[in-house]
Protein backbone atom coordinates (compact mmCIF):
# COMPACT_ATOMS: atom_id res chain seq x y z
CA UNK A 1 -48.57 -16.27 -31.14
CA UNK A 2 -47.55 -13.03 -28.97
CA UNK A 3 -46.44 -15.57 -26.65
CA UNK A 4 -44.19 -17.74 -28.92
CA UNK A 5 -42.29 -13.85 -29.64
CA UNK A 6 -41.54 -13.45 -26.26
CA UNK A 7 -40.36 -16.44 -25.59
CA UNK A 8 -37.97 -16.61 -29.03
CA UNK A 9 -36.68 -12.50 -27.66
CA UNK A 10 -35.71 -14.05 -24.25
CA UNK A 11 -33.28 -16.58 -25.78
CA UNK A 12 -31.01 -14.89 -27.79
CA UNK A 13 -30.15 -13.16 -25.00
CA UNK A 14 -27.81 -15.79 -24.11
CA UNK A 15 -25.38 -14.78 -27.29
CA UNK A 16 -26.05 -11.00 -26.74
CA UNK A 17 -22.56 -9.09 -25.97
CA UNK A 18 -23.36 -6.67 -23.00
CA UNK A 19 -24.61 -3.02 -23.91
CA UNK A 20 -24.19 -0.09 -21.97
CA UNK A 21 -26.82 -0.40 -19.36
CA UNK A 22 -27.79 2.52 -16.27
CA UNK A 23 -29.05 0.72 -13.02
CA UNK A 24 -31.71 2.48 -12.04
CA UNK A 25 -30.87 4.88 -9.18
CA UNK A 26 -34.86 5.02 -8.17
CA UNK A 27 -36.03 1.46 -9.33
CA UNK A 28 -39.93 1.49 -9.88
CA UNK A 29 -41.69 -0.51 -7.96
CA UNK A 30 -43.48 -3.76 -9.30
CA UNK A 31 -47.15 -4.61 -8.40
CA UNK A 32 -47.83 -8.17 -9.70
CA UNK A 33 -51.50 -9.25 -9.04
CA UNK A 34 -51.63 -6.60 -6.19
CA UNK A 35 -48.69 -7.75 -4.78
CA UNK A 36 -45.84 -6.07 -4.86
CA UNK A 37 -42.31 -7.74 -5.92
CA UNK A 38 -38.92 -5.63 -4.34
CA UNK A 39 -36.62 -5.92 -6.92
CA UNK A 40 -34.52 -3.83 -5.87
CA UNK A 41 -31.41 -2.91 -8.94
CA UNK A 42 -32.46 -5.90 -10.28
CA UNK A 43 -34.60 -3.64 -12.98
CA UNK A 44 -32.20 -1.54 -15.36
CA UNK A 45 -32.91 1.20 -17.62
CA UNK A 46 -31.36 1.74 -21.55
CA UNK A 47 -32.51 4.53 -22.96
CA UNK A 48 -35.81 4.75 -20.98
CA UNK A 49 -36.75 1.31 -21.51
CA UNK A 50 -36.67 -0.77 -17.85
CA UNK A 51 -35.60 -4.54 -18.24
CA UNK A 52 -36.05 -7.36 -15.86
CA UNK A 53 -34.40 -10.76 -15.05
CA UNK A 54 -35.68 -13.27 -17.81
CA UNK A 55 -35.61 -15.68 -15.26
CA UNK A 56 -37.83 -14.33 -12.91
CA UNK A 57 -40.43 -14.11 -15.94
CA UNK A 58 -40.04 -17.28 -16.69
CA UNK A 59 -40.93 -18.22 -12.89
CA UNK A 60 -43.55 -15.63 -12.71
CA UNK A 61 -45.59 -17.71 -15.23
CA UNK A 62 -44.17 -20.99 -14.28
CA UNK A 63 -42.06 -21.81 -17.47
CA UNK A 64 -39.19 -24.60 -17.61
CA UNK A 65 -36.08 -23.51 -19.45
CA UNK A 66 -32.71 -25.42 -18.81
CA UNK A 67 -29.55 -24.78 -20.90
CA UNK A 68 -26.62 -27.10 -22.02
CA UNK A 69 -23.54 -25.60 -21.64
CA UNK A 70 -21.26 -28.04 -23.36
CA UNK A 71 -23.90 -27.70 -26.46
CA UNK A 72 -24.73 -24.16 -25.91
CA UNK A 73 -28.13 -24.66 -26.42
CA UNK A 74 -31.62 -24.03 -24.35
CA UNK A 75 -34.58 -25.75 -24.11
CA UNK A 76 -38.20 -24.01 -22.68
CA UNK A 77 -41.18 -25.29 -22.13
CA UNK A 78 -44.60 -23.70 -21.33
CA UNK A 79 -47.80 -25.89 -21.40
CA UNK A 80 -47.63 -27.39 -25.41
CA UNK A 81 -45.05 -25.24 -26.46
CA UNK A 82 -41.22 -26.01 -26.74
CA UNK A 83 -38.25 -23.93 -27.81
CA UNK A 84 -34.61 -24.88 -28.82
CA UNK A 85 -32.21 -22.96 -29.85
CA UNK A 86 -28.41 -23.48 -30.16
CA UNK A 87 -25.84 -20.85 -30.68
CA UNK A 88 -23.39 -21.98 -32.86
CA UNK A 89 -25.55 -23.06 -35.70
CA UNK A 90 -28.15 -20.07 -35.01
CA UNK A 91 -30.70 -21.40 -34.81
CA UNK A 92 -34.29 -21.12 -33.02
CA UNK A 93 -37.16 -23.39 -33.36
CA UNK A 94 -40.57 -23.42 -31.94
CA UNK A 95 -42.22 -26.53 -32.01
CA UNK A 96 -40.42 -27.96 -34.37
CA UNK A 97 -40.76 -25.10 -36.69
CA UNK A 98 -37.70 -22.33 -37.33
CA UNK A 99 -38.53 -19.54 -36.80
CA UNK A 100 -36.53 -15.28 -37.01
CA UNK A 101 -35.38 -13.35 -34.29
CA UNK A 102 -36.79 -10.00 -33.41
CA UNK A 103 -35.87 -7.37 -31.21
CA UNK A 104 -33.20 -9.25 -29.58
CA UNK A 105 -33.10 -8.72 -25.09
CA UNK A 106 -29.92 -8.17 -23.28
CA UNK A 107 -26.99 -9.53 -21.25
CA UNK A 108 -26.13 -7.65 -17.95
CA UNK A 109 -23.60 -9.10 -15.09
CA UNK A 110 -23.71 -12.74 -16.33
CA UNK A 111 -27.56 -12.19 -15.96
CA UNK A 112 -30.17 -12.76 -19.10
CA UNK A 113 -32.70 -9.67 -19.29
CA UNK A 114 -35.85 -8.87 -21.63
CA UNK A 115 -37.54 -5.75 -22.27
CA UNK A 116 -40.25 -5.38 -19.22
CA UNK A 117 -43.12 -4.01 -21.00
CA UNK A 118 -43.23 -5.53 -23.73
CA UNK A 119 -42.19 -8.88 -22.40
CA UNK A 120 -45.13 -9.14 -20.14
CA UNK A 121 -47.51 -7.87 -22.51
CA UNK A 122 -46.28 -10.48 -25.16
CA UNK A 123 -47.08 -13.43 -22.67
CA UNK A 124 -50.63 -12.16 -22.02
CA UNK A 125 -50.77 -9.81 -18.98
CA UNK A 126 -51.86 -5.85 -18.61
CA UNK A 127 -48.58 -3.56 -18.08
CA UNK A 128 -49.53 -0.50 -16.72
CA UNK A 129 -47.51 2.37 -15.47
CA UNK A 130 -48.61 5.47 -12.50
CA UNK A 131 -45.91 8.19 -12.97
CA UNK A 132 -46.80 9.97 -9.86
CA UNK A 133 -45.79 6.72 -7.80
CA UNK A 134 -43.70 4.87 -10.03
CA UNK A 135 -45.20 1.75 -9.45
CA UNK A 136 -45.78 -1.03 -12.55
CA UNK A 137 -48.78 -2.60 -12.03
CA UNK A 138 -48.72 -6.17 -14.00
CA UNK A 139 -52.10 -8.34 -13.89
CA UNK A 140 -52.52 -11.61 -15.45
CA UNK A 141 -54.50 -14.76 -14.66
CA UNK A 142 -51.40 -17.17 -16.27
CA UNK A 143 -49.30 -15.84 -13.35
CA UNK A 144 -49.05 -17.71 -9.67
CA UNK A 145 -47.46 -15.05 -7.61
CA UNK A 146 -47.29 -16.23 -3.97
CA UNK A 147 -44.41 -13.50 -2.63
CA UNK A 148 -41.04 -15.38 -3.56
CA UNK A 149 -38.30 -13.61 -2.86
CA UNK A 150 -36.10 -12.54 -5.61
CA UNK A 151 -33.70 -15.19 -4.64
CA UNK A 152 -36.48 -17.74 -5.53
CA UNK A 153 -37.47 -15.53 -8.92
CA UNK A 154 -33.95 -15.98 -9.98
CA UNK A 155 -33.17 -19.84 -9.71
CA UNK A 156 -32.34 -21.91 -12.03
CA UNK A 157 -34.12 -25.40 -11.88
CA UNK A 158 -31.87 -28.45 -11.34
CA UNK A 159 -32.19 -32.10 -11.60
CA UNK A 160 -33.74 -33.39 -8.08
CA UNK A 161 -30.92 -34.09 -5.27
CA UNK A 162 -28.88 -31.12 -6.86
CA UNK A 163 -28.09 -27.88 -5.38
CA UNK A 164 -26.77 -24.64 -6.60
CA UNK A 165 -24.14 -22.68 -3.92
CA UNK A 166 -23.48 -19.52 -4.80
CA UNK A 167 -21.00 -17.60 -2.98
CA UNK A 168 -19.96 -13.58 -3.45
CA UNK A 169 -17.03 -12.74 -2.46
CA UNK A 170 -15.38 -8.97 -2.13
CA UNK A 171 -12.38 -7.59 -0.40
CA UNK A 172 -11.04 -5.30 2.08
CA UNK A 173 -13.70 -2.99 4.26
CA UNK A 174 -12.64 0.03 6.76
CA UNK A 175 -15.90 0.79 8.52
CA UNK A 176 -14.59 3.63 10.31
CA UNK A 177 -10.91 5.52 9.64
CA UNK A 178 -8.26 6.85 11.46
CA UNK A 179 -8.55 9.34 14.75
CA UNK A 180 -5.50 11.63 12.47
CA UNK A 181 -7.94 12.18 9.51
CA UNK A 182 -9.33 15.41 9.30
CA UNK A 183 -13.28 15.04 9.26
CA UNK A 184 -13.83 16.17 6.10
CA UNK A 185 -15.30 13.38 3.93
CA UNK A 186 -14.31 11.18 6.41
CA UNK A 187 -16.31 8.07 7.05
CA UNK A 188 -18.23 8.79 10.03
CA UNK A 189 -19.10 12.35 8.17
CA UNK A 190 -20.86 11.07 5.31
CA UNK A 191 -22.66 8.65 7.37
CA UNK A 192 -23.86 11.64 9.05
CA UNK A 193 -24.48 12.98 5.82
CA UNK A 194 -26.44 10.49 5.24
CA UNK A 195 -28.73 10.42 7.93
CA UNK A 196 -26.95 7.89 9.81
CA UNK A 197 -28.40 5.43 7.06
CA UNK A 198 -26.89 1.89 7.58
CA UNK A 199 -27.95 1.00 4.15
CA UNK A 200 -26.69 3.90 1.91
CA UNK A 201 -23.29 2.04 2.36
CA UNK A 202 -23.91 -1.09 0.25
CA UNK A 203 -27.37 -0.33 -1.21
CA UNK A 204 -25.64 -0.30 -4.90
CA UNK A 205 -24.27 -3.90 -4.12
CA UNK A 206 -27.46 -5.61 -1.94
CA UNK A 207 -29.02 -6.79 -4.88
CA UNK A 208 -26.41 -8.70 -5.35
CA UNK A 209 -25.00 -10.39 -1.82
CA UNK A 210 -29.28 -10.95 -1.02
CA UNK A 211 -29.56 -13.34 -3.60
CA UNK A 212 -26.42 -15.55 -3.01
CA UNK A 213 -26.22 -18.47 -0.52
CA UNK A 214 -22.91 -17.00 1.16
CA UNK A 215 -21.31 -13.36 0.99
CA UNK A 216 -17.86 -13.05 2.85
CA UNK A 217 -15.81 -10.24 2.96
CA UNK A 218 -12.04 -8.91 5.16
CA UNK A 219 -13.16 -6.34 7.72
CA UNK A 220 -10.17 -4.96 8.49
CA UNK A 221 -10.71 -2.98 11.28
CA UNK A 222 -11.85 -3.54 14.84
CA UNK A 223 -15.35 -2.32 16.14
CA UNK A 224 -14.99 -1.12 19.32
CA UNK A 225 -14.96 1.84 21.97
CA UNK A 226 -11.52 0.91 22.84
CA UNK A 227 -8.96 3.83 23.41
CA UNK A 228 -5.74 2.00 23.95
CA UNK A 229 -4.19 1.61 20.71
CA UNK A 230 -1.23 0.41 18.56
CA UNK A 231 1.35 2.12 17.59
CA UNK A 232 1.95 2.03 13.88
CA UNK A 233 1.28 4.69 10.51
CA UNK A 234 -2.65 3.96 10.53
CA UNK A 235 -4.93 2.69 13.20
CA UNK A 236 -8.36 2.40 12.47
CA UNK A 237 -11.57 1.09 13.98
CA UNK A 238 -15.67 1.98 13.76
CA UNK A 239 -18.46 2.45 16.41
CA UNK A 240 -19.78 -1.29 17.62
CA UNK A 241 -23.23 -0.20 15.68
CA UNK A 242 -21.57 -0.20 12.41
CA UNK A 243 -22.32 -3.94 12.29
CA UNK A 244 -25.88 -2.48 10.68
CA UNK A 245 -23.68 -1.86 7.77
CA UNK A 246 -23.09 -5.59 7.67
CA UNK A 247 -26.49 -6.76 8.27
CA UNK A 248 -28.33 -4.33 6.20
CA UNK A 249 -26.16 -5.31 3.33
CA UNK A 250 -26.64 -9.42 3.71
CA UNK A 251 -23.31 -9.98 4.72
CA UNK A 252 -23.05 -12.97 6.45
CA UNK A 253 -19.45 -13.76 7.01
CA UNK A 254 -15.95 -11.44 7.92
CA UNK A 255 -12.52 -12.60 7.83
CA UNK A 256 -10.26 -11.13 10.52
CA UNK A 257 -7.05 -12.11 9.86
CA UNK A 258 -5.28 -8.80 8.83
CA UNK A 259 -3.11 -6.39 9.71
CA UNK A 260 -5.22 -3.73 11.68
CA UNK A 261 -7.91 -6.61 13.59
CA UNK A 262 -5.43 -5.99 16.58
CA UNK A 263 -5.25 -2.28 15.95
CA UNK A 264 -7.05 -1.44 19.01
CA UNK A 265 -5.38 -4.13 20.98
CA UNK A 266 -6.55 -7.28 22.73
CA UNK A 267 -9.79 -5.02 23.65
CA UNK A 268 -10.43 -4.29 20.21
CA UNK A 269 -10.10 -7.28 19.34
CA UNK A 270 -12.69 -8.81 21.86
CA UNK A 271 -15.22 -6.41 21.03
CA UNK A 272 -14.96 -7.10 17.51
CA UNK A 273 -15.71 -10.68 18.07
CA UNK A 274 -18.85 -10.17 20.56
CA UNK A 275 -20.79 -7.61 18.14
CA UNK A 276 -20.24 -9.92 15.31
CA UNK A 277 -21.66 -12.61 17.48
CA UNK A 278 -24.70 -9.95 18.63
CA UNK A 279 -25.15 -9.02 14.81
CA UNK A 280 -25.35 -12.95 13.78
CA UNK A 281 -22.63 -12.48 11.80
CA UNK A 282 -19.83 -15.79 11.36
CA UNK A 283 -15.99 -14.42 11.04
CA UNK A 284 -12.94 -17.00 10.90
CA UNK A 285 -9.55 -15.84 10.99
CA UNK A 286 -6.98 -15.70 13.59
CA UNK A 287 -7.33 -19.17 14.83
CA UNK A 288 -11.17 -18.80 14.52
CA UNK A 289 -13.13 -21.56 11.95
CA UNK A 290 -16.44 -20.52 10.26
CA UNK A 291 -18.95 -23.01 9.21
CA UNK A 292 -22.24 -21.97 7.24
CA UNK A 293 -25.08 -24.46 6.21
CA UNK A 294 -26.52 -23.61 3.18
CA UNK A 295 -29.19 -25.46 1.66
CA UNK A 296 -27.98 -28.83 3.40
CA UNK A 297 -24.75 -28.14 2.68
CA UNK A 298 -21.90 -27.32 5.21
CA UNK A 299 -19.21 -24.33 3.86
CA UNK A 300 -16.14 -23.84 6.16
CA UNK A 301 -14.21 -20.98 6.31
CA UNK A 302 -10.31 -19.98 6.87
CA UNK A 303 -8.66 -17.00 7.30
CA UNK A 304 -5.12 -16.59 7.67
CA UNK A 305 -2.08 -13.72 7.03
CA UNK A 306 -0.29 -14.72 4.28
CA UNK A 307 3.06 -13.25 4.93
CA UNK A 308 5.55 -16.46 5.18
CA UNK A 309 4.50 -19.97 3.28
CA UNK A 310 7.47 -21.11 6.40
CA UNK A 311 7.00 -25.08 6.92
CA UNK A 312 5.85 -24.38 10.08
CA UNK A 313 2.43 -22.08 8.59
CA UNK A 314 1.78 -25.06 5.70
CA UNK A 315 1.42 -27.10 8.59
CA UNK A 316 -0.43 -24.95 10.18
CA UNK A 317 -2.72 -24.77 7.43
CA UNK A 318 -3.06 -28.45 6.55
CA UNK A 319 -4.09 -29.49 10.04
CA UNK A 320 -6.57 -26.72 10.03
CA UNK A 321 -7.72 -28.28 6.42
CA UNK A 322 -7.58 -31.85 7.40
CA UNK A 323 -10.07 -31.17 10.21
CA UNK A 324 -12.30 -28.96 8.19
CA UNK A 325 -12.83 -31.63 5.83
CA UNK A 326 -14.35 -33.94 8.39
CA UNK A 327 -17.33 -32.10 8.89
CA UNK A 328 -17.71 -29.78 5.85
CA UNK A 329 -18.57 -30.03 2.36
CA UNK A 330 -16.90 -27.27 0.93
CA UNK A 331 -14.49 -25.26 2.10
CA UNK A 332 -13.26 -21.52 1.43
CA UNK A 333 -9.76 -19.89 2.58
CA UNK A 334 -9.31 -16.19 3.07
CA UNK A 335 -5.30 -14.89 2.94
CA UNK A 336 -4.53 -11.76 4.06
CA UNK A 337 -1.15 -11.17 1.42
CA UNK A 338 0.92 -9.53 -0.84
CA UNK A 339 2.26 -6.26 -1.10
CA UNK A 340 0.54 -3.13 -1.44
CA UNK A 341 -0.63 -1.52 -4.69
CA UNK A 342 1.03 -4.70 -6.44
CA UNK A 343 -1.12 -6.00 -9.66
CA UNK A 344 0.88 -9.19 -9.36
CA UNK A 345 0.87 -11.71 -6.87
CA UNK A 346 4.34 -12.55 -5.14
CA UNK A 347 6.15 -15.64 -4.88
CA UNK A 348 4.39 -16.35 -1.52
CA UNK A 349 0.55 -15.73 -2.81
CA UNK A 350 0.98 -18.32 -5.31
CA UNK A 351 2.96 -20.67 -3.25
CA UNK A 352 0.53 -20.49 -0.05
CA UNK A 353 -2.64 -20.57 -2.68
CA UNK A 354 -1.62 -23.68 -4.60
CA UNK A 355 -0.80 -25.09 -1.33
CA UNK A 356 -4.28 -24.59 -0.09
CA UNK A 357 -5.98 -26.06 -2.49
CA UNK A 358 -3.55 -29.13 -2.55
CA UNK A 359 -4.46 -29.69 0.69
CA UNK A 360 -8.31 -29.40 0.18
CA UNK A 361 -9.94 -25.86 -0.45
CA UNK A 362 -11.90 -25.44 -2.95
CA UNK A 363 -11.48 -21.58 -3.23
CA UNK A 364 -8.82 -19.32 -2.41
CA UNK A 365 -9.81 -15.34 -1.49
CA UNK A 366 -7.18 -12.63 -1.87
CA UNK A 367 -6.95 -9.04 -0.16
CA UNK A 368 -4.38 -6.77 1.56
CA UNK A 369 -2.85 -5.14 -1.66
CA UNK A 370 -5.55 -2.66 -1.91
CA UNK A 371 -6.02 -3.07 -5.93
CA UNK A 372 -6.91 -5.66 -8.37
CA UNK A 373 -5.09 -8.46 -8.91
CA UNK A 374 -5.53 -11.67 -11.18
CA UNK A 375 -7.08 -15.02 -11.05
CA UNK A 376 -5.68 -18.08 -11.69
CA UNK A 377 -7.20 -21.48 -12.38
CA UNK A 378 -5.62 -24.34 -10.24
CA UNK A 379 -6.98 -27.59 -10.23
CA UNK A 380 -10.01 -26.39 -11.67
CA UNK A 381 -10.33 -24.06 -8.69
CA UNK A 382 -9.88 -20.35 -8.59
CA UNK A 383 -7.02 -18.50 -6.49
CA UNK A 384 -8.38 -14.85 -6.37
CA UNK A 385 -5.19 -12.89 -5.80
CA UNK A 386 -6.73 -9.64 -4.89
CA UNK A 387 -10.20 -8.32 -4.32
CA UNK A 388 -8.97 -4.65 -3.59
CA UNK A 389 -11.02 -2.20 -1.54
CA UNK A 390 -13.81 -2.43 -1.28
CA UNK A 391 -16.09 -0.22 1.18
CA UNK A 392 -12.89 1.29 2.44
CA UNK A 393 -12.74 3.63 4.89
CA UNK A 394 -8.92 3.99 5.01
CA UNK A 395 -8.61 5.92 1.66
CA UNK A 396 -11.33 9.22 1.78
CA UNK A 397 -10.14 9.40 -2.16
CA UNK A 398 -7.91 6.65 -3.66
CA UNK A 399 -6.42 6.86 -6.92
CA UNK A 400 -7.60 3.75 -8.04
CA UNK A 401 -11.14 2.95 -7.35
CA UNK A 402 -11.48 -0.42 -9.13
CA UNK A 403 -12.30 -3.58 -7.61
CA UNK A 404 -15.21 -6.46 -8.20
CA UNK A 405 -17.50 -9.04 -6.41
CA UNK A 406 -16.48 -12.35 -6.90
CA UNK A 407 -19.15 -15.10 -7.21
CA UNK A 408 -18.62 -18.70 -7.62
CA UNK A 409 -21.65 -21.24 -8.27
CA UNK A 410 -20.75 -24.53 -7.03
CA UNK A 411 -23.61 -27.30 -8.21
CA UNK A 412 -23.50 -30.25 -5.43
CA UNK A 413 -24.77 -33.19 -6.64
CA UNK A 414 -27.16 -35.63 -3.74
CA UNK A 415 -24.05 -37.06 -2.18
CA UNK A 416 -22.76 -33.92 -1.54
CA UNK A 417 -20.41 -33.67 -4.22
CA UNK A 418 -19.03 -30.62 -6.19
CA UNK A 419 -19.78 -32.14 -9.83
CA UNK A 420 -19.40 -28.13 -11.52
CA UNK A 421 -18.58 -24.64 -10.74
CA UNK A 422 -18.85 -21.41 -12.64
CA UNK A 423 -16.77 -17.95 -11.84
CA UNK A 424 -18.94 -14.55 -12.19
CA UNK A 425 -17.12 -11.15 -11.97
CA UNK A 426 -19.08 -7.91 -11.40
CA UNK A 427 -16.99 -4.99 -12.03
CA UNK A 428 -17.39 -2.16 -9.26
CA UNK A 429 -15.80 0.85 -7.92
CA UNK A 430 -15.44 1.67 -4.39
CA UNK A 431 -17.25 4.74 -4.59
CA UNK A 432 -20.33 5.87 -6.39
CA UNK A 433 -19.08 9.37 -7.61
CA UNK A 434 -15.22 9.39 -9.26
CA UNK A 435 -13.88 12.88 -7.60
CA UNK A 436 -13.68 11.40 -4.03
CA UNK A 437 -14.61 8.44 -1.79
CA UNK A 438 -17.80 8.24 -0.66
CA UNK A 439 -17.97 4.77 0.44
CA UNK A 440 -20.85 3.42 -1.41
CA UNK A 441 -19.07 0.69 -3.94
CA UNK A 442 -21.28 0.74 -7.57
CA UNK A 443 -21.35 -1.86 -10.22
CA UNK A 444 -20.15 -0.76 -13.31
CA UNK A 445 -21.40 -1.66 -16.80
CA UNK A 446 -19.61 0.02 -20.54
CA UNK A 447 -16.38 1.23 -20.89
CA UNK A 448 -15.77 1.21 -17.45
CA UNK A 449 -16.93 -2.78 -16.91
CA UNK A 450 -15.06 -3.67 -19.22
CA UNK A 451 -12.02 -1.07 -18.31
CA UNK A 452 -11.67 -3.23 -15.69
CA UNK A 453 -12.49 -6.80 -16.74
CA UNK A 454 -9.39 -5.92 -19.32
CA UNK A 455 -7.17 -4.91 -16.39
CA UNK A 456 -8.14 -8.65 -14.64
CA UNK A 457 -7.38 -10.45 -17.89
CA UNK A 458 -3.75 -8.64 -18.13
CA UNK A 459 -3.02 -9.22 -14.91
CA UNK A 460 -3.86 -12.94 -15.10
CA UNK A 461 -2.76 -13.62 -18.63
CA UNK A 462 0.47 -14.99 -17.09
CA UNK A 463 -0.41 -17.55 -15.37
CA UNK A 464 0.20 -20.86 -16.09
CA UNK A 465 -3.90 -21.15 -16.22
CA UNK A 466 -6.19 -17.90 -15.63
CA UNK A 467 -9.72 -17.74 -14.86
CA UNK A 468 -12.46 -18.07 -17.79
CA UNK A 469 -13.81 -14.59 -18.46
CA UNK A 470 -15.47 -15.87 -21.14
CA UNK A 471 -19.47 -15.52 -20.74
């Protein structure tokens, strides 16, 4: 019976509205079976009570679940036992018996949670808890822990010959500043600060980009040791070694098609290019094509400035698209656009997106505005007009701090075939503290998530189709 409870509490999370949850700024660690599990943020705390991923529970002890979105209902099964419920009629049965609801889980970035404790203890196993190490030490025969990553803990199963492609997406990073700032707060100062950490920059954000099949972001300055440089308001570039940065924050892909790649001139430029290529890292841009295989399936990549949709850049872009398509199966394009501090995209952004995805893309990123702009629906693909900043070294305290991760989940049937997508939107700043900049972007959940999901939804209303934000 205690575990028929937890299984009823971890499906109503999927009507839950999101509460205001605290990630966890010292996660505690999770011994399962003696060995331990690095969640990472991927535990968060209300009110003293620490909640975990549903899903990884449910893999943990080797339960099926699958859900029907076009019926809003689930379906679990563990050994004898089966669970349905369906949200619009409210109702929950177990085994073919209906059953109440009690104490009700959570809903956290797009994410279903349940109560840890209580959760584990429900389906059987021994939760207990050392203060002095902050360690949770879980024990239970039922559970087959091997040392998954959380990337496996988190997956959704799928009907055989289908994958799941998920791809996070955020916008414009300064990994250095410019030689005219004074060095307080500056970029290279807090990393000093900071003990020349490589991960304090994205550690907030990790969690997130580690357990996604693709993250690509606009670096938008050069890496280099260069000292010729351009003449112009700002010039910026970082050390070569702030590639870490990149690395220790699962990055795997830069566009560098922008307006300050060429900052420190051809040599700049160069340099960028061969520590990206040391660091494993894939960039596109600037006459440069990315492609990533993930999971058997090939993702190409495009960058381009977006300052004149000309007849002579379309075609320009639809011989670049044309070719893409013979040897990839899904295919991503990065403009560099707009005009800065703009919420709304210009006549060109929308011209030069739709245009893309005529010719073949099957998601359009936005940056160069330095705020949030809105999303439209094309096609049934997303344009992204603007990610914003993101970890931005150009601004040491910018007015407006908000941006987001984008993440799209493409499902690709055996032939290699988009069948479905879904949009996710993680509301961030760019900085952890509010008073300044200190480079360290932070999910946001409350008033400020949804601050900023309400600021997306205005800005996109107009469109002739927006994005969903429905969840």
């Amino acid at each position: 019976m205690r575990k028929r409870i937890t299984i009823i509490v971890c499906v109503i999370l999927i009507i839950c509205l999101s509460p205001t949850f605290i990630l966890a700024n010292q996660s505690p660690r999770i011994s399962i079976n003696g060995q331990n599990l690095d969640l990472g943020n991927w535990i968060v705390d209300d009110q003293g009570t620490s909640y975990i991923p549903f899903q990884v529970v449910s893999n943990l002890f080797g339960a099926k679940s699958s859900f029907d979105e076009k019926n809003k209902s689930v379906t679990l099964l563990k050994g004898d036992m089966s669970l349905w419920f369906q949200a619009d009629n409210k109702e929950w049965v177990l085994n073919q018996t209906k059953l109440e609801l009690l104490n009700p889980p959570r809903m956290i970035y797009d994410t279903l949670f349940v109560p840890l404790k209580v959760t584990f203890e429900k389906l059987g196993a021994a939760v207990n808890w050392d203060k002095k190490t902050n360690t949770i030490f879980i024990s239970s025969d039922e559970m087959a822990y091997q040392g998954q990553s959380i990337k496996e803990l988190l997956e959704q199963p799928l009907p055989q010959g289908f994958v799941e492609i998920k791809i996070s997406a955020a916008g414009d990073f300064i990994l250095g500043f410019d030689e005219k700032f004074g060095t307080v707060n500056r970029f290279d100062t807090v990393f000093k600060e900071k003990n020349n950490d490589y991960s304090y920059f994205l550690k907030n954000v990790k969690h997130f980009f580690e357990t996604d099949d693709l993250t690509i972001v606009n670096l938008e300055n050069p890496l280099t040791l260069a000292t010729s440089k351009t003449v112009k308001e700002f010039t910026f570039k970082g050390k070569p070694e702030y590639t870490q940065i990149l690395k220790e924050g699962s990055i795997e892909a830069v566009n560098i098609a922008n307006n300050h790649t060429y900052d420190y001139l051809q040599q700049g430029m160069k340099d960028t290019i061969n520590h990206l290529k040391k660091a494993n890292i894939s960039y596109f841009g600037d006459g440069h094509k990315a492609i990533t295989e993930v999971q058997g399936i090939k993702v190409g990549s495009l960058g381009y400035k977006g300052w004149s949709n000309a007849k002579a850049v379309k075609e320009s872009i639809k011989r670049d698209l044309e070719n893409m398509k013979k040897n990839t199966d899904l295919i991503i394009v990065s403009f560099h656009w707009g005009e800065e501090r703009s919420n709304y995209p210009n006549s060109i952004q929308k011209d030069l997106g739709k245009f893309a995805i005529d010719q073949g893309a099957d998601l359009v990123l936005g940056h160069h505005p330095h705020v949030i702009q809105g999303i439209e629906q094309y096609k049934n693909k997303y344009i992204v007009y603007s990610l914003a900043n993101f970890c931005f070294g150009g601004n040491r305290n910018p007015s407006d701090k908000d941006t987001f991760i984008f993440q799209q989940s493409f499902i690709v049937d055996d032939k290699k075939q988009i069948v479905t997508s879904k949009m996710n939107i993680i509301p961030c700043l760019v900085s952890s503290v509010t008073y300044r900049n200190d480079y360290c972007p932070t999910p946001q959940t409350g008033q400020t998530a949804d601050r900023i999901m309400n600021r997306l939804k205005l800005y996109s209303k107009n469109f002739v189709k927006s994005a969903d934000f429905q969840k």
